[in-house]
N, C-alpha and C. Protein backbone atom coordinates (compact mmCIF):
# COMPACT_ATOMS: atom_id res chain seq x y z
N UNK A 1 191.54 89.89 -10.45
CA UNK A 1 191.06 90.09 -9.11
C UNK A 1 189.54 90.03 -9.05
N UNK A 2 188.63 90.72 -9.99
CA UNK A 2 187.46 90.55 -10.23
C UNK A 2 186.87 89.22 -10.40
N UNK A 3 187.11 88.56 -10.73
CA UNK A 3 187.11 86.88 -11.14
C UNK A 3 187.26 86.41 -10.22
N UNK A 4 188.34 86.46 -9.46
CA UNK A 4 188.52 85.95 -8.04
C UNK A 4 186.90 86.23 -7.26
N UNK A 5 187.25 87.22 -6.72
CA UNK A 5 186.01 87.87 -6.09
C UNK A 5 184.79 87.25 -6.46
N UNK A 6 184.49 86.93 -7.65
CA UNK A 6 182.86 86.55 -8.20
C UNK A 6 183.17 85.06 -8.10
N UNK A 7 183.92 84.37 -8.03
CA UNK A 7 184.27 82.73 -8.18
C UNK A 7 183.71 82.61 -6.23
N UNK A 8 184.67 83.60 -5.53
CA UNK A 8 184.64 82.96 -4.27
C UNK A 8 182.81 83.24 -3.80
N UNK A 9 182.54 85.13 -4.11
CA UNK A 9 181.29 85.00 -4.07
C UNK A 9 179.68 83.40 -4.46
N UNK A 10 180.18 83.27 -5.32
CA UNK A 10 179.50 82.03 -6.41
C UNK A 10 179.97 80.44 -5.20
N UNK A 11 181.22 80.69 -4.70
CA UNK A 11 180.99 79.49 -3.70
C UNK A 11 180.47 79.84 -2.22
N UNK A 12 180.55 80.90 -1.98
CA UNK A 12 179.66 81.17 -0.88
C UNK A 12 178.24 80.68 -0.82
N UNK A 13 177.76 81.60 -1.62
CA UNK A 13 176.26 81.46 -2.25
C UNK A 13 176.08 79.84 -2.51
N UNK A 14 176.74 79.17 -3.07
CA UNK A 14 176.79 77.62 -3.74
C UNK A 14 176.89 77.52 -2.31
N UNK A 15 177.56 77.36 -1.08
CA UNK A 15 177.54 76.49 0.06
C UNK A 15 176.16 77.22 0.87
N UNK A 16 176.08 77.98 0.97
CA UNK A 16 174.55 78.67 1.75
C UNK A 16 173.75 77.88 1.21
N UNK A 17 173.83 77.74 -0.45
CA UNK A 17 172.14 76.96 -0.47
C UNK A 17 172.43 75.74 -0.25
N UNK A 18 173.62 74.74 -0.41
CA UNK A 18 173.81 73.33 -0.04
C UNK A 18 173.28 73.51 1.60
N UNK A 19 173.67 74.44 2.46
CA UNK A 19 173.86 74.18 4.10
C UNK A 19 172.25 74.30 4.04
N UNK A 20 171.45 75.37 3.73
CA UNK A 20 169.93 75.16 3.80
C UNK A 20 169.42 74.30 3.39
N UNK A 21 169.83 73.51 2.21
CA UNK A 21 168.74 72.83 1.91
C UNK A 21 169.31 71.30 2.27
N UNK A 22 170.27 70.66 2.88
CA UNK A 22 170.99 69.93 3.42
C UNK A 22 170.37 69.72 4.88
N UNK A 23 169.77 70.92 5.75
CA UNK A 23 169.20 71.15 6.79
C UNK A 23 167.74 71.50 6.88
N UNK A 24 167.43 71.66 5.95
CA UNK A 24 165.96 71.62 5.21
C UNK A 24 165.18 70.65 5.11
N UNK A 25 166.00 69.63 4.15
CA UNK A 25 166.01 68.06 3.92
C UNK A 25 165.97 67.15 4.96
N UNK A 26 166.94 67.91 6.09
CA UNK A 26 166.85 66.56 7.50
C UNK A 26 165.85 66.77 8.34
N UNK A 27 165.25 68.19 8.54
CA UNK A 27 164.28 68.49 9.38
C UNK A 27 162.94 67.68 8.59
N UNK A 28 163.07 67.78 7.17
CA UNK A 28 161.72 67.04 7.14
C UNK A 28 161.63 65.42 6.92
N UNK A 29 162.46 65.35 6.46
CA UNK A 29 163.14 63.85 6.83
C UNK A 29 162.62 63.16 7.89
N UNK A 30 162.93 64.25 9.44
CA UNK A 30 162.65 63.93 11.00
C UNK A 30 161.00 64.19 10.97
N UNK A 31 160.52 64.84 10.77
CA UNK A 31 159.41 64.94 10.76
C UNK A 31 157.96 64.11 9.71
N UNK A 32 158.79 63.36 8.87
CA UNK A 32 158.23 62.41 8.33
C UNK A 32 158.26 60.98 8.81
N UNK A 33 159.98 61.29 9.65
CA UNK A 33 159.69 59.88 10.40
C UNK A 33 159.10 59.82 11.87
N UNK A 34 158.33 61.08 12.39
CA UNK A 34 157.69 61.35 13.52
C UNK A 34 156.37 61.07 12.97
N UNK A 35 155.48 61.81 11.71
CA UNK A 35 154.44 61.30 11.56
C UNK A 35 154.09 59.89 11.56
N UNK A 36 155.19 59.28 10.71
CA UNK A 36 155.10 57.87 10.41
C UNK A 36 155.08 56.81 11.36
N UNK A 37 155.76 57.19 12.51
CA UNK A 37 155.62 56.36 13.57
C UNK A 37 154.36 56.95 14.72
N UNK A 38 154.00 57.93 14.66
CA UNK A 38 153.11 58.20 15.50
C UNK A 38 151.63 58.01 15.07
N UNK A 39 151.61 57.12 13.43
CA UNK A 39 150.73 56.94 12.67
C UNK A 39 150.16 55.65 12.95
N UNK A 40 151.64 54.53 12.99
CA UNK A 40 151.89 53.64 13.38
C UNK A 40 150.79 53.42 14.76
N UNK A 41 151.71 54.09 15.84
CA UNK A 41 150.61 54.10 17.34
C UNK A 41 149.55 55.02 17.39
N UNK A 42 149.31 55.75 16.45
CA UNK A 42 147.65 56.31 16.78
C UNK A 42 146.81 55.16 16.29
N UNK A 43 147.12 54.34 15.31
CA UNK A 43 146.39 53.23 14.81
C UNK A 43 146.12 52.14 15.84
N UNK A 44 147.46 52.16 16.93
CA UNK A 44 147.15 50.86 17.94
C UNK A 44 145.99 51.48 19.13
N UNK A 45 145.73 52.79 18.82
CA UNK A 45 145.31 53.30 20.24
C UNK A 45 143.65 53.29 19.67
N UNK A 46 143.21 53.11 18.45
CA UNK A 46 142.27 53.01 17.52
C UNK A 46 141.48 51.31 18.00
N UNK A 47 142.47 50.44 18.14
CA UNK A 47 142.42 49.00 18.57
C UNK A 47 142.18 48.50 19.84
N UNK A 48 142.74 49.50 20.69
CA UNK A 48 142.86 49.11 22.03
C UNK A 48 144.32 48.45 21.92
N UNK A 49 144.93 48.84 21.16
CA UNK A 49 146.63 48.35 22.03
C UNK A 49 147.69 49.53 22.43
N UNK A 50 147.92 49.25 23.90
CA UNK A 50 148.53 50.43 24.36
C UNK A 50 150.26 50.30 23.84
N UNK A 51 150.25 50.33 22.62
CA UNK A 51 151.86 50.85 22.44
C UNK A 51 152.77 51.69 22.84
N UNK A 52 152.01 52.48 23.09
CA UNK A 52 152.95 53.67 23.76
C UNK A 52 153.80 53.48 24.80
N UNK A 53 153.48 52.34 25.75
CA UNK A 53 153.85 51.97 26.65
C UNK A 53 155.47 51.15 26.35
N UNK A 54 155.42 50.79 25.20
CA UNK A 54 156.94 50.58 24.47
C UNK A 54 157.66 51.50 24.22
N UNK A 55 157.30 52.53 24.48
CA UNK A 55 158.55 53.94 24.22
C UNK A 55 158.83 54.00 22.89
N UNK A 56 157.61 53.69 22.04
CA UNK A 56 158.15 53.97 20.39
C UNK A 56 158.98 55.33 20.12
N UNK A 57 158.56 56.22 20.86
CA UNK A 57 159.23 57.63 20.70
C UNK A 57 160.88 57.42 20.54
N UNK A 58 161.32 56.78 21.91
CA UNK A 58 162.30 56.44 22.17
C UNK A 58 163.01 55.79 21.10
N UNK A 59 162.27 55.05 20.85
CA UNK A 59 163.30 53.62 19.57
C UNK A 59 163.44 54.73 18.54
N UNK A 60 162.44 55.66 18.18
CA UNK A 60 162.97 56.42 16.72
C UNK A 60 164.08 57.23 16.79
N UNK A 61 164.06 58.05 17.91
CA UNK A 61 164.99 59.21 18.25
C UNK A 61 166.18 58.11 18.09
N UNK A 62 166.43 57.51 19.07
CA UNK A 62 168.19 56.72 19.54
C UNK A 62 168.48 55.92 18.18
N UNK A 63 167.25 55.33 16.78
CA UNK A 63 167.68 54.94 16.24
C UNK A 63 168.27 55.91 14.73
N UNK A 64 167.66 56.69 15.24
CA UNK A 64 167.69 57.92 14.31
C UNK A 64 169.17 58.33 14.15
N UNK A 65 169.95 58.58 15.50
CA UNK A 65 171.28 59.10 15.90
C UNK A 65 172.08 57.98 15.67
N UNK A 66 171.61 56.56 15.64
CA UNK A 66 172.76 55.74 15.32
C UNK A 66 172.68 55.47 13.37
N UNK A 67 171.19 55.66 13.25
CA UNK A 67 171.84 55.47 11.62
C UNK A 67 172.32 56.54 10.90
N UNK A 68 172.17 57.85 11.24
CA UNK A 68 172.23 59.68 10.59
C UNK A 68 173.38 60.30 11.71
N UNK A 69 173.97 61.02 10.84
CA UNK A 69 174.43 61.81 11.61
C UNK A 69 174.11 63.02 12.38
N UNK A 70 172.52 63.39 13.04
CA UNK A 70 171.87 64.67 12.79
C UNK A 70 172.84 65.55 13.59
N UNK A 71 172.16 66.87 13.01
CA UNK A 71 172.84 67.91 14.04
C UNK A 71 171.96 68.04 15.32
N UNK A 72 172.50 68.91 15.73
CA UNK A 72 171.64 68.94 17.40
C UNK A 72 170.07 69.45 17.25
N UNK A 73 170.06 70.17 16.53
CA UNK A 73 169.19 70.76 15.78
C UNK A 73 167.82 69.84 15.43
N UNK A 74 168.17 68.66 14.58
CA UNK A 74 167.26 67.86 14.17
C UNK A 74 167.23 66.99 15.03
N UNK A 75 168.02 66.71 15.90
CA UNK A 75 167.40 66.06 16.85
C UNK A 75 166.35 66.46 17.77
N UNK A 76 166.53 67.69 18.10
CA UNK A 76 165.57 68.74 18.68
C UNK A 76 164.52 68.72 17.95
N UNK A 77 164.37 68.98 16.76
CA UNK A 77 163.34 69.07 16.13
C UNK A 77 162.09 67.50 15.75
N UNK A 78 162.86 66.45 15.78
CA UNK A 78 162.50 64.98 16.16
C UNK A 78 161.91 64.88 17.28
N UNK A 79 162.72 65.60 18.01
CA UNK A 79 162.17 65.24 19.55
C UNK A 79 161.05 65.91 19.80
N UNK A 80 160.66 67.11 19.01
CA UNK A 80 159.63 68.00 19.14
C UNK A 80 158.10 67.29 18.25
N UNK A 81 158.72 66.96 17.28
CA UNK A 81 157.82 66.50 16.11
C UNK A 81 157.17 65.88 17.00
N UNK A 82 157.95 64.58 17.74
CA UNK A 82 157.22 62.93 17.81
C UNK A 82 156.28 63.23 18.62
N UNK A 83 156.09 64.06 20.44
CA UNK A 83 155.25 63.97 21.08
C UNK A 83 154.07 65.22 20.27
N UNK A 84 154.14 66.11 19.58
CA UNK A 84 153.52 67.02 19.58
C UNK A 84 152.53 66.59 17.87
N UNK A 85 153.09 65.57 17.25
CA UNK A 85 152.25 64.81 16.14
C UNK A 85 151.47 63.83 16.89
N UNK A 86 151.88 63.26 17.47
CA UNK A 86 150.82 62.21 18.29
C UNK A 86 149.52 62.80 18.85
N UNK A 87 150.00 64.44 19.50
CA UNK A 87 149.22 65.23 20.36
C UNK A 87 148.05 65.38 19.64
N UNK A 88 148.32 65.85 18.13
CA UNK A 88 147.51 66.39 17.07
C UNK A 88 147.14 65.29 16.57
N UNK A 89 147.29 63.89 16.34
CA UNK A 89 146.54 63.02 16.22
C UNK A 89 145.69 62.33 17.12
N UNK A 90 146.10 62.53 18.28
CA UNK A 90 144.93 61.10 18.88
C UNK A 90 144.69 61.54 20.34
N UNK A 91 145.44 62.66 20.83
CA UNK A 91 145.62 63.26 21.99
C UNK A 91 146.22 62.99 23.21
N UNK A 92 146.57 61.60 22.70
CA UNK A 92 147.68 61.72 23.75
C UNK A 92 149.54 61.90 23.18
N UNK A 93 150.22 62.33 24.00
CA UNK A 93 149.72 62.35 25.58
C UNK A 93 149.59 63.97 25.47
N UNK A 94 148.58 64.61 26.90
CA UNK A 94 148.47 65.33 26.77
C UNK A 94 149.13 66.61 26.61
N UNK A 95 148.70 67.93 26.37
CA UNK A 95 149.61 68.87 25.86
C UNK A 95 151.07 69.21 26.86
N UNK A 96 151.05 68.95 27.94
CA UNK A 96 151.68 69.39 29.06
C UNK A 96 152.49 68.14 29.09
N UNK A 97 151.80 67.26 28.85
CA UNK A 97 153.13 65.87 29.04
C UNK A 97 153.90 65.80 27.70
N UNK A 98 153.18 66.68 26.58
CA UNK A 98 153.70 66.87 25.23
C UNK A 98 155.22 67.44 25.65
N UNK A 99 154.88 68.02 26.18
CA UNK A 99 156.06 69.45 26.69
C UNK A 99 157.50 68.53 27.44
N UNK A 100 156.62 67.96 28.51
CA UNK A 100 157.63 67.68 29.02
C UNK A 100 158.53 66.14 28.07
N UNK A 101 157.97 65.41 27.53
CA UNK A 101 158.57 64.78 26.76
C UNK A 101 159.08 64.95 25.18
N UNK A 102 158.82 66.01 25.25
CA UNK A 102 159.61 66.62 24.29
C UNK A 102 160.62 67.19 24.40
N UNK A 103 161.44 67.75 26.16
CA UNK A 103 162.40 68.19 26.85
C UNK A 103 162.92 66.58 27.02
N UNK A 104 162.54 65.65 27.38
CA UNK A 104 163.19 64.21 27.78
C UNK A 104 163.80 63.82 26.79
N UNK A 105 162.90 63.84 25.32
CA UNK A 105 163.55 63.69 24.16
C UNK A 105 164.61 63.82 23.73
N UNK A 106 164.72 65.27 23.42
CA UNK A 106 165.98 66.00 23.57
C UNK A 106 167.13 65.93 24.12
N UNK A 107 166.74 65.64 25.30
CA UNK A 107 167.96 64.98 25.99
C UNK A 107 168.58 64.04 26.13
N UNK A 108 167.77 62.82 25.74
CA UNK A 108 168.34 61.71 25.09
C UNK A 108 169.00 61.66 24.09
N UNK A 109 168.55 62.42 23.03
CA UNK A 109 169.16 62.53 21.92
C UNK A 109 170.52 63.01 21.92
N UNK A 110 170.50 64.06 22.77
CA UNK A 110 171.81 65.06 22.41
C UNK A 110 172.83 64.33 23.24
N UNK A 111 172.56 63.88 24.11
CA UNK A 111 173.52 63.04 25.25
C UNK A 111 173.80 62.24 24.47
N UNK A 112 173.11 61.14 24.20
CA UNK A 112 173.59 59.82 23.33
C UNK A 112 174.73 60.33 22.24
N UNK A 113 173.82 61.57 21.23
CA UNK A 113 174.89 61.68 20.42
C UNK A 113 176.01 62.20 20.71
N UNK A 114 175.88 62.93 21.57
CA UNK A 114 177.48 63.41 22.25
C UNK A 114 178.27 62.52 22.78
N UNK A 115 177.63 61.66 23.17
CA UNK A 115 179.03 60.57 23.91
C UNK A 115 179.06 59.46 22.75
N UNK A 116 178.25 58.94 22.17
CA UNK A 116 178.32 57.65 21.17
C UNK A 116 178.83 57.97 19.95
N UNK A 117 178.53 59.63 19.53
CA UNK A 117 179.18 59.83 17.88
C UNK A 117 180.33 60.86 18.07
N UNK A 118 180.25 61.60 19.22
CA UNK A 118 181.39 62.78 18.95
C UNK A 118 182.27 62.24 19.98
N UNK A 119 182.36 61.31 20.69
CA UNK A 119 183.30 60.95 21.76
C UNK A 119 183.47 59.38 21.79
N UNK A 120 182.72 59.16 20.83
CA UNK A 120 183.15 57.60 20.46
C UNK A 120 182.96 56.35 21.86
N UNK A 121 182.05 56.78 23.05
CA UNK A 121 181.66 56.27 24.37
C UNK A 121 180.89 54.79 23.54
N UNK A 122 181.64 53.87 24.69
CA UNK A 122 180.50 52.61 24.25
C UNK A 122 178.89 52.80 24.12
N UNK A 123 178.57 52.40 23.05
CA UNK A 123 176.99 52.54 23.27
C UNK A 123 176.01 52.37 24.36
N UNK A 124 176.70 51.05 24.69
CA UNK A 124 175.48 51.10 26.12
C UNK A 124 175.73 51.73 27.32
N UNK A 125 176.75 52.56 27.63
CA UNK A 125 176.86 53.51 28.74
C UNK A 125 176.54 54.79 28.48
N UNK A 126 176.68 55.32 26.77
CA UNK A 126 176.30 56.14 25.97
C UNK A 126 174.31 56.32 26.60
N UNK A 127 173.67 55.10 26.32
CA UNK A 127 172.55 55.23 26.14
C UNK A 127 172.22 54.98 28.06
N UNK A 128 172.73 53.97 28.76
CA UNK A 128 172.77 54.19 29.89
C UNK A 128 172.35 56.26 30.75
N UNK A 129 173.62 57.03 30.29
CA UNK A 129 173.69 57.94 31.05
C UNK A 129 172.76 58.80 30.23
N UNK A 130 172.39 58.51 29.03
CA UNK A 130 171.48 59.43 28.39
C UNK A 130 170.02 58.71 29.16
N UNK A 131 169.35 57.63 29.15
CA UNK A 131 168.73 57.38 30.08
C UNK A 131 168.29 57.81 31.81
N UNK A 132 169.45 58.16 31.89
CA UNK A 132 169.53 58.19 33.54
C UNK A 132 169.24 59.92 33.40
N UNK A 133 169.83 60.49 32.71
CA UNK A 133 169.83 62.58 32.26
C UNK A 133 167.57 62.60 32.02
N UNK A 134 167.81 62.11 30.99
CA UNK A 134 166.00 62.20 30.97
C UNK A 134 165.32 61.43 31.56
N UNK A 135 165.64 60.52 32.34
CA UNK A 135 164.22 60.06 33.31
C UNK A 135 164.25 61.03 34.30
N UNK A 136 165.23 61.63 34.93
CA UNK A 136 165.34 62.64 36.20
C UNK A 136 164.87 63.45 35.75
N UNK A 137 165.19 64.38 34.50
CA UNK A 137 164.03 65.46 34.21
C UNK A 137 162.86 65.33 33.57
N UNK A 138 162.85 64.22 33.35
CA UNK A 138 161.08 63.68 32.99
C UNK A 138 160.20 63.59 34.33
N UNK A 139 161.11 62.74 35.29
CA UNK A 139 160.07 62.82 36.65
C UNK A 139 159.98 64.05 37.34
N UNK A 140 161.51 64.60 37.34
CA UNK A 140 161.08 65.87 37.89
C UNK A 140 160.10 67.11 37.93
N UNK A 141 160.08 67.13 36.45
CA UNK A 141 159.26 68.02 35.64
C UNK A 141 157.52 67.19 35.79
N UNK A 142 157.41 66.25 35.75
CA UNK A 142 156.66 65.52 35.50
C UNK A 142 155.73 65.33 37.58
N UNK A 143 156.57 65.10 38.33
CA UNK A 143 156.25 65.51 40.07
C UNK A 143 155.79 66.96 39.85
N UNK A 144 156.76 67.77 38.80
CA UNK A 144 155.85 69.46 39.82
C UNK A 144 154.83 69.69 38.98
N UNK A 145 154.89 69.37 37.46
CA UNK A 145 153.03 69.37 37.10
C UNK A 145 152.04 68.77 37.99
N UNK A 146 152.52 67.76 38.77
CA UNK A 146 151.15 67.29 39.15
C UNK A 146 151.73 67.71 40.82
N UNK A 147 152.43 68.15 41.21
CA UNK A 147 152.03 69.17 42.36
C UNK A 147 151.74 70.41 42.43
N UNK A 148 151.77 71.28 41.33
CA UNK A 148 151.09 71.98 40.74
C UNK A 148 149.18 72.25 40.72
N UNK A 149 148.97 71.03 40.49
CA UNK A 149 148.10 70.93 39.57
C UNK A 149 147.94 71.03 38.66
N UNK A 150 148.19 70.69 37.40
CA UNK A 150 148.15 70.95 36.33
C UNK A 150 147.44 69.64 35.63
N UNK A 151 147.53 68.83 36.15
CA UNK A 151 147.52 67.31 35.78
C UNK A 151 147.11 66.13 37.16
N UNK A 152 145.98 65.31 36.86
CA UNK A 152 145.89 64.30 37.50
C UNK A 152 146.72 63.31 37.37
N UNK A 153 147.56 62.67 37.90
CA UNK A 153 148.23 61.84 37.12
C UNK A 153 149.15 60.65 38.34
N UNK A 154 149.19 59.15 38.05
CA UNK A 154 150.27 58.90 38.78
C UNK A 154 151.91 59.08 38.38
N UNK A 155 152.80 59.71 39.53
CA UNK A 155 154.34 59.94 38.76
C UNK A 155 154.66 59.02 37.98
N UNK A 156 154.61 57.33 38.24
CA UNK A 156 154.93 56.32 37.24
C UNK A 156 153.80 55.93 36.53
N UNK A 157 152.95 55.73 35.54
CA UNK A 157 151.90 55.20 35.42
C UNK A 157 151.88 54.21 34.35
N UNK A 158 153.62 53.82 33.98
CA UNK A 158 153.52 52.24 33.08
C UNK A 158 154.76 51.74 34.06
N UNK A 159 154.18 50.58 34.17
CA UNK A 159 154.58 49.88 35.41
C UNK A 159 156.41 49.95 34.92
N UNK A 160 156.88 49.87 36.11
CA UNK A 160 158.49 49.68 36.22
C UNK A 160 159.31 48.31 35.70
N UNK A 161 158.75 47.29 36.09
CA UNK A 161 158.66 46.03 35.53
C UNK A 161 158.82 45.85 33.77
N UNK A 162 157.71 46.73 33.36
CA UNK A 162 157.73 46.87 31.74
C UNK A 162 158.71 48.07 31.09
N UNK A 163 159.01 48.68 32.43
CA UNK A 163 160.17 49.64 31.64
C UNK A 163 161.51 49.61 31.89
N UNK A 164 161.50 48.73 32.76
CA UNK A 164 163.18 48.02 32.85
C UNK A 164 163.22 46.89 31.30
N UNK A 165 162.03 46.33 31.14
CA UNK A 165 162.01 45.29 30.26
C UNK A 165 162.89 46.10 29.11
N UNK A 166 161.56 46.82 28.90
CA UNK A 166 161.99 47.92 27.26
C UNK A 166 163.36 48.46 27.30
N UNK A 167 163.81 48.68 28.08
CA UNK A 167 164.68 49.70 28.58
C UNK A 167 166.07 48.54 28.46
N UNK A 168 166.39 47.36 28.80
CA UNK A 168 166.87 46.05 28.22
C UNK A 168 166.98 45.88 26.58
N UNK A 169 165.67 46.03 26.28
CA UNK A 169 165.43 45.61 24.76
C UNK A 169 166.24 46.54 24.07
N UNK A 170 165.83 47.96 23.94
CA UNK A 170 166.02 49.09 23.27
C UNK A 170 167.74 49.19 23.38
N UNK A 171 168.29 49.14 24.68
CA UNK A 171 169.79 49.38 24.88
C UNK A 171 170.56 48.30 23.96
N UNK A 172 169.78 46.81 24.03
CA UNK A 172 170.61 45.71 23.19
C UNK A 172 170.27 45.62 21.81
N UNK A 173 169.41 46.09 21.43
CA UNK A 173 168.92 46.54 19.61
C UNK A 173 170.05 47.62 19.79
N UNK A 174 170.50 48.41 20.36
CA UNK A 174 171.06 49.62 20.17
C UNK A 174 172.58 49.22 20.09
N UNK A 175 173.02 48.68 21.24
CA UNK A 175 174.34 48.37 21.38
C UNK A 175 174.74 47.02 20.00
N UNK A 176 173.49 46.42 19.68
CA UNK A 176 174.29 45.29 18.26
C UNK A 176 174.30 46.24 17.21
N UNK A 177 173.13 46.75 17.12
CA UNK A 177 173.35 47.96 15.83
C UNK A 177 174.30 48.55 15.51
N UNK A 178 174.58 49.05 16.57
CA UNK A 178 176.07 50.02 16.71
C UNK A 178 177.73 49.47 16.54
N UNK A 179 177.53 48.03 16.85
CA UNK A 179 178.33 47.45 16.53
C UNK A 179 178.25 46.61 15.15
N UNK A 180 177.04 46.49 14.58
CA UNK A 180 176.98 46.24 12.94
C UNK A 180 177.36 47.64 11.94
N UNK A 181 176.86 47.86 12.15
CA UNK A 181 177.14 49.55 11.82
C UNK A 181 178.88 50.05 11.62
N UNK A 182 179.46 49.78 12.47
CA UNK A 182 180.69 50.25 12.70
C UNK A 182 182.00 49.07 12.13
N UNK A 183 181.09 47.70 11.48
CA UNK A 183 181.94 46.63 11.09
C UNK A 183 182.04 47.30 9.78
């Protein structure tokens, strides 16, 4: 009975440190691939090329969830990294738009992965309604800072034109992926 007891103890302990350091490993994982890309566009903003305006944020998070399985967790924590490493590198965007796109983030993430990995939803309606969830609380949030005051700012200020474009691109990199991926 003693043996018993110390065997099951010994796999407890053995799965606690696999689950920490399993979740340890992905958070910095996410956060290496937030520096790395926000390294990427602090360098274009160094040049004069406005990348940002491509939603790099975007392409890492959605591509993140189609190649990893993260938990909700690291996606959160991705989503936190990407605007708030950029912040600390190059200053944009600013701390308050940090905030709020770091809530948009998030919600892309967790939506997408909820309908594309735990509910098996076609990808591009997957990324569709995760789209449609964070632009509403991006603008929303994004209208009462600047009726607030908090922020000068126009509500859209990269043209619509270029974000239907991206917004095209990103869904069809996403939707072939997903279907290479799954062959």
């Amino acid at each position: 009975m003693d043996v018993k007891n110390q065997t099951q103890s010994s796999i407890t302990k053995l799965n606690l440190y696999s689950f920490i350091y399993h979740h340890t490993t992905e958070y910095l994982l996410m956060i290496v691939i937030a520096v790395s890309m926000v390294g990427i566009t602090s360098g274009s903003h160094s040049i004069g090329l406005p990348l940002y305006k491509l939603n790099p944020m975007h392409w890492v998070l959605y591509f993140t969830v189609l190649f990893r399985k993260p938990s909700f967790g690291t996606i959160v924590m991705l989503a936190f990294a990407l605007p708030f490493t950029s912040n600390l590198l190059t200053g944009h965007p600013l701390l308050i738009k940090s905030v709020i796109i770091f809530i948009e983030l998030s919600i892309y993430g967790m939506i997408f992965f909820s309908l594309n990995k735990l509910l098996n939803m076609n990808p591009m309606l997957s990324y569709l309604i995760s789209q449609i969830a964070g632009h509403t609380v991006y603008y929303g949030l994004k209208f009462t800072i600047i009726w607030f005051g908090l922020i000068e700012s126009d509500l859209v200020s990269t043209s619509v034109i270029l974000q239907v474009m991206v917004f095209g691109f990103l869904g069809t990199a996403l939707y072939y992926t997903d279907k290479y991926l799954k062959t």
